[in-house]
N, C-alpha and C. Protein backbone atom coordinates (compact mmCIF):
# COMPACT_ATOMS: atom_id res chain seq x y z
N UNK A 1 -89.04 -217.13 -144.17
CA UNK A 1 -88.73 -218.38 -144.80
C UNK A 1 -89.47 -219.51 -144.13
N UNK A 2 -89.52 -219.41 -142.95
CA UNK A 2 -90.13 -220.47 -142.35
C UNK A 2 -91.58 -220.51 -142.99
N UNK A 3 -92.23 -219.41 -142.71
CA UNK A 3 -93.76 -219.20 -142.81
C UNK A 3 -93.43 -220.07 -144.67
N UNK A 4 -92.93 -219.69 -145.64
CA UNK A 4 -93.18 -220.37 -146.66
C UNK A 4 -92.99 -221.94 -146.76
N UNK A 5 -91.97 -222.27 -145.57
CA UNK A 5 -91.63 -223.77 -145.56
C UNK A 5 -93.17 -224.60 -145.39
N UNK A 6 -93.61 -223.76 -144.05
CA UNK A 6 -95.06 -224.13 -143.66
C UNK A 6 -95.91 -223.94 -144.79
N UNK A 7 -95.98 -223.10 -145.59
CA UNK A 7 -97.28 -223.30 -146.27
C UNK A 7 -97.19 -224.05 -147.34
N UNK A 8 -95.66 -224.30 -147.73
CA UNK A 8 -95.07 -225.36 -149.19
C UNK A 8 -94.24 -226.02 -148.35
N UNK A 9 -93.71 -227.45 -148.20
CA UNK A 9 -93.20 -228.28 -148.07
C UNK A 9 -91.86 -228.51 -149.26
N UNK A 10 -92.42 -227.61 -150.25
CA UNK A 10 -91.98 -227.96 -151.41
C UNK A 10 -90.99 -226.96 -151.90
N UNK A 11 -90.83 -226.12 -151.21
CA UNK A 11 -90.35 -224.51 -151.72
C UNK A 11 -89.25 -224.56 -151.38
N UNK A 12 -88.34 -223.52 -152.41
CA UNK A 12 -87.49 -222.87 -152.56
C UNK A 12 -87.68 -221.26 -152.51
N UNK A 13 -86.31 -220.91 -151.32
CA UNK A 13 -86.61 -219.46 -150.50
C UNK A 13 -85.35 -219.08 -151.00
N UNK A 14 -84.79 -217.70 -151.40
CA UNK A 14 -83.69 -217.79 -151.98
C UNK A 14 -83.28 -216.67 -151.29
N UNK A 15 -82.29 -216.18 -150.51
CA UNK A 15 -81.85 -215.15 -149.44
C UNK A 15 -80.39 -214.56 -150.28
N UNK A 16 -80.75 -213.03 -150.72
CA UNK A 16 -79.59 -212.82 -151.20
C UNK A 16 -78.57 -211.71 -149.95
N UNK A 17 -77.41 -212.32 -149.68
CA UNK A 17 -77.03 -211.66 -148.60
C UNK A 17 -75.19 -211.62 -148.81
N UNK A 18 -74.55 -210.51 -148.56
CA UNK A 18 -73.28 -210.79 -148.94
C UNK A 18 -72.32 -210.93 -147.79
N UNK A 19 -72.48 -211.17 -146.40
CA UNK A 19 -71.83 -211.79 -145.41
C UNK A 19 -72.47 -212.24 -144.74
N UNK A 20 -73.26 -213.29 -145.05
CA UNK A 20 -73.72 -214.42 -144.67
C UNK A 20 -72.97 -215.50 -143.89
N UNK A 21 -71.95 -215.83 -144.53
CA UNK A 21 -70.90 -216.76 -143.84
C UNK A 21 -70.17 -216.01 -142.44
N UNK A 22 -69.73 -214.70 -143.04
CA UNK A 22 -68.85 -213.58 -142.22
C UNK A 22 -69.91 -213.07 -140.62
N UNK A 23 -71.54 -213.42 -140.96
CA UNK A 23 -72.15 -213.00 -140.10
C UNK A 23 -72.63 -213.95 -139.31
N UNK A 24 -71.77 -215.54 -139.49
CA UNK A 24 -72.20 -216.97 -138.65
C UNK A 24 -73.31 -217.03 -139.07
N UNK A 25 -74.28 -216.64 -139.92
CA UNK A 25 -75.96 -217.30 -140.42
C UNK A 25 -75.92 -218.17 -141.48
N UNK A 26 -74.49 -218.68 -141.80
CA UNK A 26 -74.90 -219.52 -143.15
C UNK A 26 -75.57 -221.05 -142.40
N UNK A 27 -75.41 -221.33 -140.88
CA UNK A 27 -75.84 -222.35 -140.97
C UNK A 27 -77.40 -222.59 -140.70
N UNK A 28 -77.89 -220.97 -140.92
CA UNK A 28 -79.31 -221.36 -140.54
C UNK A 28 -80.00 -221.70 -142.28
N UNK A 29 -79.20 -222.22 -143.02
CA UNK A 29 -79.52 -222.24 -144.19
C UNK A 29 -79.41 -223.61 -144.87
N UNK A 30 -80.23 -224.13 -145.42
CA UNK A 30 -79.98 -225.56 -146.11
C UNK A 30 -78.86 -225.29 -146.92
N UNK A 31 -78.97 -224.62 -147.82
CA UNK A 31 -77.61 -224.97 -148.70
C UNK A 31 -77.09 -223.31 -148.75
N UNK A 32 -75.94 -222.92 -149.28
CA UNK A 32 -75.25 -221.57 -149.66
C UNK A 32 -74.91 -221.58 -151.24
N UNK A 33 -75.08 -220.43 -151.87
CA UNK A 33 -74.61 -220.22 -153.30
C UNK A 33 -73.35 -218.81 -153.02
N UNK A 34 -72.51 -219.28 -153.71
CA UNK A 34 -71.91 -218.39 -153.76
C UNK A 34 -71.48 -217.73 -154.71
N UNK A 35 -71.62 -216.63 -155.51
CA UNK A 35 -71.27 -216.22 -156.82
C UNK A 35 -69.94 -215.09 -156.97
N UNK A 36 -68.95 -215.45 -157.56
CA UNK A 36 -68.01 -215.21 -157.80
C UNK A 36 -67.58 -214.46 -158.99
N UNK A 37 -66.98 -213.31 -159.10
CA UNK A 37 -66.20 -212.93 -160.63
C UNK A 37 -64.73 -212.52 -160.31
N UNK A 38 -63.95 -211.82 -161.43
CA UNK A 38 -62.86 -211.46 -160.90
C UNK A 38 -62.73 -209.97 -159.89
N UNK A 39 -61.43 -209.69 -159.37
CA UNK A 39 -61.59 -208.41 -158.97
C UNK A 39 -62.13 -206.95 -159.99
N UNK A 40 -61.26 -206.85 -160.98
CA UNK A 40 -61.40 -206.32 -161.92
C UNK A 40 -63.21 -206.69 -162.76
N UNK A 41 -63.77 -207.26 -162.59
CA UNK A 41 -64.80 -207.16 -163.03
C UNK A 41 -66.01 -206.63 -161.82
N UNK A 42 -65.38 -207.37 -160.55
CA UNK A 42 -66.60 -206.71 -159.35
C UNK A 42 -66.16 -204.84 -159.41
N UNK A 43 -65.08 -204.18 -159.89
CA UNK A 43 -64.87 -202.99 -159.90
C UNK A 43 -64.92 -202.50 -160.83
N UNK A 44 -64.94 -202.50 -162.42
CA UNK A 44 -65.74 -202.14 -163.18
C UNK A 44 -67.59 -202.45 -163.18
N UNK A 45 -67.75 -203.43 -162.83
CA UNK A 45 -69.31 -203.30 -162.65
C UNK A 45 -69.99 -202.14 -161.42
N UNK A 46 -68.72 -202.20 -160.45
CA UNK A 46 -69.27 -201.25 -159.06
C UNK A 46 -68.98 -199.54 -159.52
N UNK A 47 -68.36 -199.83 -160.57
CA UNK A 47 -68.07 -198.13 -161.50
C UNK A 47 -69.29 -198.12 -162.53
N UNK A 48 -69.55 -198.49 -163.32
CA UNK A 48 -70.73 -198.17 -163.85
C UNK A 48 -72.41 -198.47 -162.86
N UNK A 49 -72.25 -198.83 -162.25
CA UNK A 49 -73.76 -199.16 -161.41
C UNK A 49 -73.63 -198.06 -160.37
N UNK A 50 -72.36 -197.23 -160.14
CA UNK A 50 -72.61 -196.29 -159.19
C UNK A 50 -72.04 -195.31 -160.06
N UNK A 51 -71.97 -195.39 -160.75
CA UNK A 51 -70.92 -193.86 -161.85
C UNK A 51 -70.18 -192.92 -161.38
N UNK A 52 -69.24 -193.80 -160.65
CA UNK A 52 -67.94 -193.43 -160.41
C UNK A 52 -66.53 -193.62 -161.32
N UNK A 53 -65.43 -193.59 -161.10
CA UNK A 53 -64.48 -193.50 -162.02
C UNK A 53 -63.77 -194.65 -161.20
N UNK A 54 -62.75 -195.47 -162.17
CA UNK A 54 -62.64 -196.94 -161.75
C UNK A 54 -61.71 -196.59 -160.32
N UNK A 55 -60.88 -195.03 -160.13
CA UNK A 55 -59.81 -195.32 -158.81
C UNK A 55 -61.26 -195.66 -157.98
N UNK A 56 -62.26 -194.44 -157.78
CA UNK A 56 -63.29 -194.55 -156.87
C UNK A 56 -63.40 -195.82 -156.36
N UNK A 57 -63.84 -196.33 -157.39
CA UNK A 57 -64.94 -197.84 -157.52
C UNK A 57 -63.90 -198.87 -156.90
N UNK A 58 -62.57 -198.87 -157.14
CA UNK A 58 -61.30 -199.92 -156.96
C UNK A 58 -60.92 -199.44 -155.05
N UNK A 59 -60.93 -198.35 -154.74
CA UNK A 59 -61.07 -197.98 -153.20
C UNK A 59 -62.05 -198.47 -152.53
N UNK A 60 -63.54 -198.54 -152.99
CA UNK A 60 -64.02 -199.04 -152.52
C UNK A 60 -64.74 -200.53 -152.63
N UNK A 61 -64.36 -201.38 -153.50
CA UNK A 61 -64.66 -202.64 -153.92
C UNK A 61 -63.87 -203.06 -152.43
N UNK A 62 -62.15 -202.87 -152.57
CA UNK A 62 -61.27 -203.00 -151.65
C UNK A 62 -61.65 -202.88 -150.54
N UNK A 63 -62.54 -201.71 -150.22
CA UNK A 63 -62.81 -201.68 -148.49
C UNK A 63 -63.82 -202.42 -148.33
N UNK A 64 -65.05 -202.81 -149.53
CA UNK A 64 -66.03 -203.81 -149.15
C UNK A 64 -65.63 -205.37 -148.70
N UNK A 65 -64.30 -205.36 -149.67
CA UNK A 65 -64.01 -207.36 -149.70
C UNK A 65 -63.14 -207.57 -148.68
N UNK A 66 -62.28 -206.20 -147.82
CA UNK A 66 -61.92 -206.48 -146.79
C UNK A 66 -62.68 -206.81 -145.48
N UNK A 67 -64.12 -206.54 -145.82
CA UNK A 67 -64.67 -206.67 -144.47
C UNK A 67 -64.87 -208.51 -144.99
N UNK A 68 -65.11 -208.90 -145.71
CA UNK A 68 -65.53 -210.49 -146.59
C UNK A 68 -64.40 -211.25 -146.22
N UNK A 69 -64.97 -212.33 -146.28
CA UNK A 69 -63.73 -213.35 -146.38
C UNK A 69 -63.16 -213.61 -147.87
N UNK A 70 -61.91 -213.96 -148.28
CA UNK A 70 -61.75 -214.57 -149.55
C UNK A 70 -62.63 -214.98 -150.45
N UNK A 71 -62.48 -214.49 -151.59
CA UNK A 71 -63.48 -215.52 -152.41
C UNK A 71 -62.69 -217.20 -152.06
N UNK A 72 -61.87 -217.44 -152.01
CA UNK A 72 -61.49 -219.32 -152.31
C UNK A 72 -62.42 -219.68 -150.72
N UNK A 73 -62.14 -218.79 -149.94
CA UNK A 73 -63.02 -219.26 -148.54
C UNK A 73 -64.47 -219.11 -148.80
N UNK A 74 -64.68 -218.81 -149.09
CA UNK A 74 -66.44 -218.56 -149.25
C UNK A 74 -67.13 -219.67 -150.29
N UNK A 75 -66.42 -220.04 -151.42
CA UNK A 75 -66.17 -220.98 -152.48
C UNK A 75 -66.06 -222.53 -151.41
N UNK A 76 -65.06 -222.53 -150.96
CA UNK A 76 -64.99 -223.89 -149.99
C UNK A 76 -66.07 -223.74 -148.80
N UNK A 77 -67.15 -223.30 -148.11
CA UNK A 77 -68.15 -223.34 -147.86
C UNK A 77 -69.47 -223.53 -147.76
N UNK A 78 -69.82 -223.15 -149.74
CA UNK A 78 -70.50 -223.48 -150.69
C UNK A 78 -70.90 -224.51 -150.93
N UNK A 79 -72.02 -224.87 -150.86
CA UNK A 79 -72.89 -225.90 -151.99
C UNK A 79 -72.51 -225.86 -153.07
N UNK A 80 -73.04 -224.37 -154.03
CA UNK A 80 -72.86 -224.24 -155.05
C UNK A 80 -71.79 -223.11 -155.61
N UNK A 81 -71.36 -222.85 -156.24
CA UNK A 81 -70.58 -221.85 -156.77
C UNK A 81 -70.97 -221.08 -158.31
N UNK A 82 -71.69 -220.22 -158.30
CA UNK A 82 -71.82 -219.58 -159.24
C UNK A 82 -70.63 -218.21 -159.93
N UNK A 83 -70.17 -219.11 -161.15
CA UNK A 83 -68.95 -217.99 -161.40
C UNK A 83 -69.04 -217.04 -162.79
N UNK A 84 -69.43 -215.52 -162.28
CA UNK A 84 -70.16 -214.90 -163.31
C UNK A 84 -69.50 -213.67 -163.85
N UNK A 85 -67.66 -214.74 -163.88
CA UNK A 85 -67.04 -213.93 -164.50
C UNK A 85 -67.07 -213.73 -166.40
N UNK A 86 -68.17 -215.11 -166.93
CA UNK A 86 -68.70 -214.65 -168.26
C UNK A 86 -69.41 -214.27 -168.97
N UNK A 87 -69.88 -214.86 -169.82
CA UNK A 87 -71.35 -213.68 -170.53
C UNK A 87 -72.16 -214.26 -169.30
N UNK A 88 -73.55 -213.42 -170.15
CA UNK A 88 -74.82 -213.19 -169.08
C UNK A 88 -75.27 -214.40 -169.27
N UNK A 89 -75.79 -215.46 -170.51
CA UNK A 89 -76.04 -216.53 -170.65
C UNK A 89 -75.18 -217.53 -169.93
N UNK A 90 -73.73 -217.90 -170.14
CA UNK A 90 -73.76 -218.90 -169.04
C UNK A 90 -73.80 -218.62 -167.93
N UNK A 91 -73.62 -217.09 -167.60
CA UNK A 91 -74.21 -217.11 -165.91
C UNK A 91 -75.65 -217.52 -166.01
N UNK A 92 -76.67 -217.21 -166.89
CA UNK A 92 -78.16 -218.16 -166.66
C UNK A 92 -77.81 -219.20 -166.71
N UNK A 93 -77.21 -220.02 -167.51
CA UNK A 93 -77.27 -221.29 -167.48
C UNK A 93 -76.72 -222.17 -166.41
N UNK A 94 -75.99 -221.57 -165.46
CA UNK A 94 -75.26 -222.00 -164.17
C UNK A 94 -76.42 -221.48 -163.33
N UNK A 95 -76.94 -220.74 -163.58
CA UNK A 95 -78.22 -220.48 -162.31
C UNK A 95 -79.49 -221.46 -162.72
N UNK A 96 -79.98 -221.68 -163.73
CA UNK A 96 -80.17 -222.84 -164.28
C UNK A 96 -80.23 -224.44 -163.42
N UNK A 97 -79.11 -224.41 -164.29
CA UNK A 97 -78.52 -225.72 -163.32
C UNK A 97 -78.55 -226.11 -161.89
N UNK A 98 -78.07 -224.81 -161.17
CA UNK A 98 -78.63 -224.72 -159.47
C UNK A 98 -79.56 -224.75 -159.12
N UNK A 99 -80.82 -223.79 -159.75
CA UNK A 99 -81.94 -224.29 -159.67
C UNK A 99 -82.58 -225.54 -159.95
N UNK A 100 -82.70 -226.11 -160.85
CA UNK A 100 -82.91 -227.39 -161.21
C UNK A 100 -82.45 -228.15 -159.94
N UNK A 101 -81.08 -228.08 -159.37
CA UNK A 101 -80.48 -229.04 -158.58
C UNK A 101 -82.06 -228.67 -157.17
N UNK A 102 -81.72 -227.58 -156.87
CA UNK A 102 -82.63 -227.46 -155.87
C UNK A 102 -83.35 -227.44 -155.28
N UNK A 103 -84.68 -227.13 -156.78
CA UNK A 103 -86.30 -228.08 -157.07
C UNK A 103 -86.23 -229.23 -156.77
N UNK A 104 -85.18 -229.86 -157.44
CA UNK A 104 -85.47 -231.26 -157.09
C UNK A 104 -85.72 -231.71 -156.09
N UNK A 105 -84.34 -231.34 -155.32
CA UNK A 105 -83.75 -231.61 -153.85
C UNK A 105 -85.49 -231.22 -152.72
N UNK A 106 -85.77 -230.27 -153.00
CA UNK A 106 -87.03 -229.88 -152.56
C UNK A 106 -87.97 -230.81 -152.50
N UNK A 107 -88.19 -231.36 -153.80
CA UNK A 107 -89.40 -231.96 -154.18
C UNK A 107 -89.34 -233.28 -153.88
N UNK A 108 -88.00 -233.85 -153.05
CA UNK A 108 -87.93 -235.16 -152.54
C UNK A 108 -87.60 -235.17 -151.15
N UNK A 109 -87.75 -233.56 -150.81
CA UNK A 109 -88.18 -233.64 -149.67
C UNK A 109 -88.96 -233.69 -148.52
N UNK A 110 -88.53 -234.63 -147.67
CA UNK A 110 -89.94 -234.72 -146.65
C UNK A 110 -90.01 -234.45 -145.55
């Protein structure tokens, strides 16, 4: 990230990481996004992307978000909050929007 800061002044570096906060590195970061859905949807999506059967997928969603903090804690941390508990379009359009916010923020920076 650095090496791109140096060669753009202007850039946006986008770090996708899921205990970021939990691993004390969110503050090596200008801003945090945090994207959010319900339980029931992070465990049906973790059942079809691993094709397991939903007890599987619901055992282990559970043992992943126990190592995590809360979603409302991770949410109050946040810059931004991306919540992609609906269709796929307004989740673009909320990523969208963040982006936009962030170019900007970039591009008036000095």
């Amino acid at each position: 990230m650095e090496e791109t800061g140096r060669q753009d002044s202007h850039a946006v570096a986008i770090v996708e990481a899921a205990l970021i906060i939990e691993a004390g590195a969110a503050k090596r970061f200008d801003r945090l996004i945090v994207v959010t859905c319900s339980e029931e949807q992070r465990i049906a999506r973790f059942a079809a992307r691993h094709k397991v059967d939903l007890d599987a997928a619901r055992k282990e969603v559970e043992r992943r978000m126990a190592a995590q903090l809360p979603e409302a804690e991770k949410a109050k941390a946040a810059d931004y909050v991306i919540d992609n508990s609906g269709s796929l379009d307004d989740t673009r359009e909320q990523v969208q929007r963040v982006w936009e916010k962030l170019h900007t923020e970039a591009m008036t920076k000095r």
